[in-house]
Protein backbone atom coordinates (compact mmCIF):
# COMPACT_ATOMS: atom_id res chain seq x y z
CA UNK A 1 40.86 3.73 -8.82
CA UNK A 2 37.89 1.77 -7.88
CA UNK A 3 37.82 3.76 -4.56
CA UNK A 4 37.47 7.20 -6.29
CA UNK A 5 35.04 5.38 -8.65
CA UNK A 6 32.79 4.54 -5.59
CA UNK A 7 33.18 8.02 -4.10
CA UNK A 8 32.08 9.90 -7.02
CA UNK A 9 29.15 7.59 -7.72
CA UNK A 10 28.27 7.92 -3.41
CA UNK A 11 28.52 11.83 -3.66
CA UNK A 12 26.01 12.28 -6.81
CA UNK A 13 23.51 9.37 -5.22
CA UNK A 14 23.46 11.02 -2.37
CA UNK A 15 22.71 14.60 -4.20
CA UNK A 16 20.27 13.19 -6.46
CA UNK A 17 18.03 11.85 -3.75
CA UNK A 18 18.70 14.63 -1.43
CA UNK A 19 17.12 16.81 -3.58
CA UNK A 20 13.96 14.48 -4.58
CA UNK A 21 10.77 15.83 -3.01
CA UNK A 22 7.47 13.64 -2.46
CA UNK A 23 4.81 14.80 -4.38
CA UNK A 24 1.43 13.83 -3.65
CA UNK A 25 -2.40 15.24 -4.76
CA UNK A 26 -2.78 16.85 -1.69
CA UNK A 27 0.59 18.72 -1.07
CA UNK A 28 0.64 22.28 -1.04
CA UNK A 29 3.55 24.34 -2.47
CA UNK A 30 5.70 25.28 0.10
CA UNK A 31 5.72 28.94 -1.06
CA UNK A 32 2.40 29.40 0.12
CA UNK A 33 2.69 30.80 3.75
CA UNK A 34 0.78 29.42 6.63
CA UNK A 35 -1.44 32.17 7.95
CA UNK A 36 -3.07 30.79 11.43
CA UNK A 37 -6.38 33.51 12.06
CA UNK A 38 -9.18 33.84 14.33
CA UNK A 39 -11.07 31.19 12.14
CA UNK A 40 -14.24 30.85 14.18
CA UNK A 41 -15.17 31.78 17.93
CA UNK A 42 -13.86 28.13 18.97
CA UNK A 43 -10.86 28.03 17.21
CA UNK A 44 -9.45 31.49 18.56
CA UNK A 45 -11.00 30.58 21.94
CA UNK A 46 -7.66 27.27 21.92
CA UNK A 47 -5.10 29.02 19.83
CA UNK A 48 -6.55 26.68 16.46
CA UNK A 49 -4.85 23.93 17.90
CA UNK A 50 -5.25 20.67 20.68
CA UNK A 51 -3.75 17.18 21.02
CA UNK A 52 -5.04 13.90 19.94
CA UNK A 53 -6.24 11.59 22.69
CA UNK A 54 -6.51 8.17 22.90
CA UNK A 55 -9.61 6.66 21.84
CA UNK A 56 -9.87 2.88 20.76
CA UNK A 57 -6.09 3.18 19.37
CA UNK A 58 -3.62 4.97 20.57
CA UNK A 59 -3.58 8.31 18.61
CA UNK A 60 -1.09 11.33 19.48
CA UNK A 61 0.28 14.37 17.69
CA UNK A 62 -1.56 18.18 17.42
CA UNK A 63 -4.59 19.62 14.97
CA UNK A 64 -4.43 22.52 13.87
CA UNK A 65 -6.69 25.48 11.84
CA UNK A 66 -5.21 27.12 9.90
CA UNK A 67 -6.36 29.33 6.58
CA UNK A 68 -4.15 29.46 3.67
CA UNK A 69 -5.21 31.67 0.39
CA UNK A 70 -9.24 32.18 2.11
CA UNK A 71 -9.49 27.91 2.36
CA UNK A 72 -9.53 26.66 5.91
CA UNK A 73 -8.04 23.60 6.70
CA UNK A 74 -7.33 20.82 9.38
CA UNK A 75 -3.42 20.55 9.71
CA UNK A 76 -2.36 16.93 11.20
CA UNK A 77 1.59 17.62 12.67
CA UNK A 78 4.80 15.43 12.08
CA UNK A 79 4.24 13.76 15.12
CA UNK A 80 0.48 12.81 14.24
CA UNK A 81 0.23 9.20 13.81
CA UNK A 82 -2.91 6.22 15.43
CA UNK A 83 -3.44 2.34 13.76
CA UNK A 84 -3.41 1.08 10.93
CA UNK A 85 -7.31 -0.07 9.65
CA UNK A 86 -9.63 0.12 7.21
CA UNK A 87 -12.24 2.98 6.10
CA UNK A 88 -11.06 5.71 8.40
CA UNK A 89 -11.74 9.02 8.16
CA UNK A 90 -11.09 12.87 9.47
CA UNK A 91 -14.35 13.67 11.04
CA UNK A 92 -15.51 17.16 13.04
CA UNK A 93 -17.33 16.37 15.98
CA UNK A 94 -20.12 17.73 17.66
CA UNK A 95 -19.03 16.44 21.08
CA UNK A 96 -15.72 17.40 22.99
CA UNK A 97 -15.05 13.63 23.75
CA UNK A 98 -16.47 11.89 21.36
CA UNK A 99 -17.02 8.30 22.60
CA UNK A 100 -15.28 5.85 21.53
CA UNK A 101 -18.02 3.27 19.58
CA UNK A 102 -21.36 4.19 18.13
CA UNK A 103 -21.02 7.93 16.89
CA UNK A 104 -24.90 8.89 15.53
CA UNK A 105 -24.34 10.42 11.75
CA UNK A 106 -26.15 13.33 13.18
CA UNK A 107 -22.95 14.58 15.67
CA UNK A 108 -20.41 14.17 12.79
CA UNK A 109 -19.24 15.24 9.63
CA UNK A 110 -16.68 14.03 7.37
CA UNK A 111 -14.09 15.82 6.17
CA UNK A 112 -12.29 13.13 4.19
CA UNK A 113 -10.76 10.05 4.14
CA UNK A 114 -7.32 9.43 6.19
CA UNK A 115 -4.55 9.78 4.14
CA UNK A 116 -1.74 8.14 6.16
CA UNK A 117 -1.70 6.97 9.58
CA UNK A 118 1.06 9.25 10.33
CA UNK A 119 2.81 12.47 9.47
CA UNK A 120 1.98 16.00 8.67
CA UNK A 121 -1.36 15.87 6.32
CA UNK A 122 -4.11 18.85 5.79
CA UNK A 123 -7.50 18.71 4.84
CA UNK A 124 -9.95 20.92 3.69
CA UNK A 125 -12.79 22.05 5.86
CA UNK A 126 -15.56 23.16 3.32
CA UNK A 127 -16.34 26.78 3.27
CA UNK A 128 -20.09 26.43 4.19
CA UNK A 129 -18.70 24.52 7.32
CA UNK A 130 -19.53 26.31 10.66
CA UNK A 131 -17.05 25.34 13.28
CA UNK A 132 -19.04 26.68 15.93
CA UNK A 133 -21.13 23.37 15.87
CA UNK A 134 -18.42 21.30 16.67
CA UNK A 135 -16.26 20.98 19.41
CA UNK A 136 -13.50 18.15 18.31
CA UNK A 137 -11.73 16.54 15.69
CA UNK A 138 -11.12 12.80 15.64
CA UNK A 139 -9.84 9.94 13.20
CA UNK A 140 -12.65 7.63 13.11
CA UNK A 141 -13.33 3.99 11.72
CA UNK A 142 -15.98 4.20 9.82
CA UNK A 143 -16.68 0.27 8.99
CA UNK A 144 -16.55 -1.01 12.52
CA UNK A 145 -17.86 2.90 14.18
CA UNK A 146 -14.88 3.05 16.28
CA UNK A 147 -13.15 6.47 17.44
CA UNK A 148 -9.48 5.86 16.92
CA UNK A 149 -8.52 9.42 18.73
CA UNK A 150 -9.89 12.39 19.20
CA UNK A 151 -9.02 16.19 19.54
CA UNK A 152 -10.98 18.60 21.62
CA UNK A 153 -11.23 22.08 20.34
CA UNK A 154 -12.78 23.24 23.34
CA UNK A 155 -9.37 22.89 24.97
């Protein structure tokens, strides 16, 4: 009796949380396609994609462009993921390599603050944005002006 009990209880546990979703501000609905286009001159010239390198931490996973309802954004993989830390941000870069300490404000701009330090996230590139000015993507430390990996666009 209490067997049957147990597996009864097991089987709608384990269908309750199966079908629990994480919900978060920045989640899109998963209706919306994912529409990858000839963004910008650099992003068609790589495919809208390119793998994180290591900068001061080690930082892996792939970037992508992508467009979705006329907003661009900046599409962080599942395998994305770099350290732990504190103030750091999704930044565009002027340079292909961006070095590792001591980025000038005048090579960068912020896109937005890192949500998680790994996983699939997007962020929005701002419509007045033009890529052509910058050649990578990189997850930066923003107290301490460290480069915690970086993307090249440029391939």
């Amino acid at each position: 009796m209490k067997f049957n009990s147990f597996a009864i209880l097991s089987m709608v546990v384990t269908v309750s949380l199966g079908s629990i979703k994480e919900v978060t501000a920045y989640q899109t609905p998963p209706s919306i396609p994912v529409a990858q286009t000839a963004i910008t001159q650099v992003a068609a010239a790589v495919g809208q994609s390119a793998f994180f390198r290591r900068g001061e931490h080690a930082t892996k996973g792939k970037v992508s462009i992508v467009t979705r309802n006329n907003t661009r954004y900046l599409q962080f993989d599942r395998n994305f993921s770099t350290s732990s830390g504190p103030d750091v941000y999704v930044i565009l870069h002027r340079s292909a390599a961006p070095q590792i300490y001591g980025l000038k404000r005048k090579d960068y701009v912020l896109i937005g603050r890192l949500r998680r330090f790994n996983g699939s996230q997007s962020y929005v590139i701002p419509r007045n944005l033009q890529l052509s000015g910058y050649r990578s993507v990189a997850v930066w430390c923003r107290k301490f002006n460290a480069t915690f990996g970086y993307a090249s666009l440029g391939g």
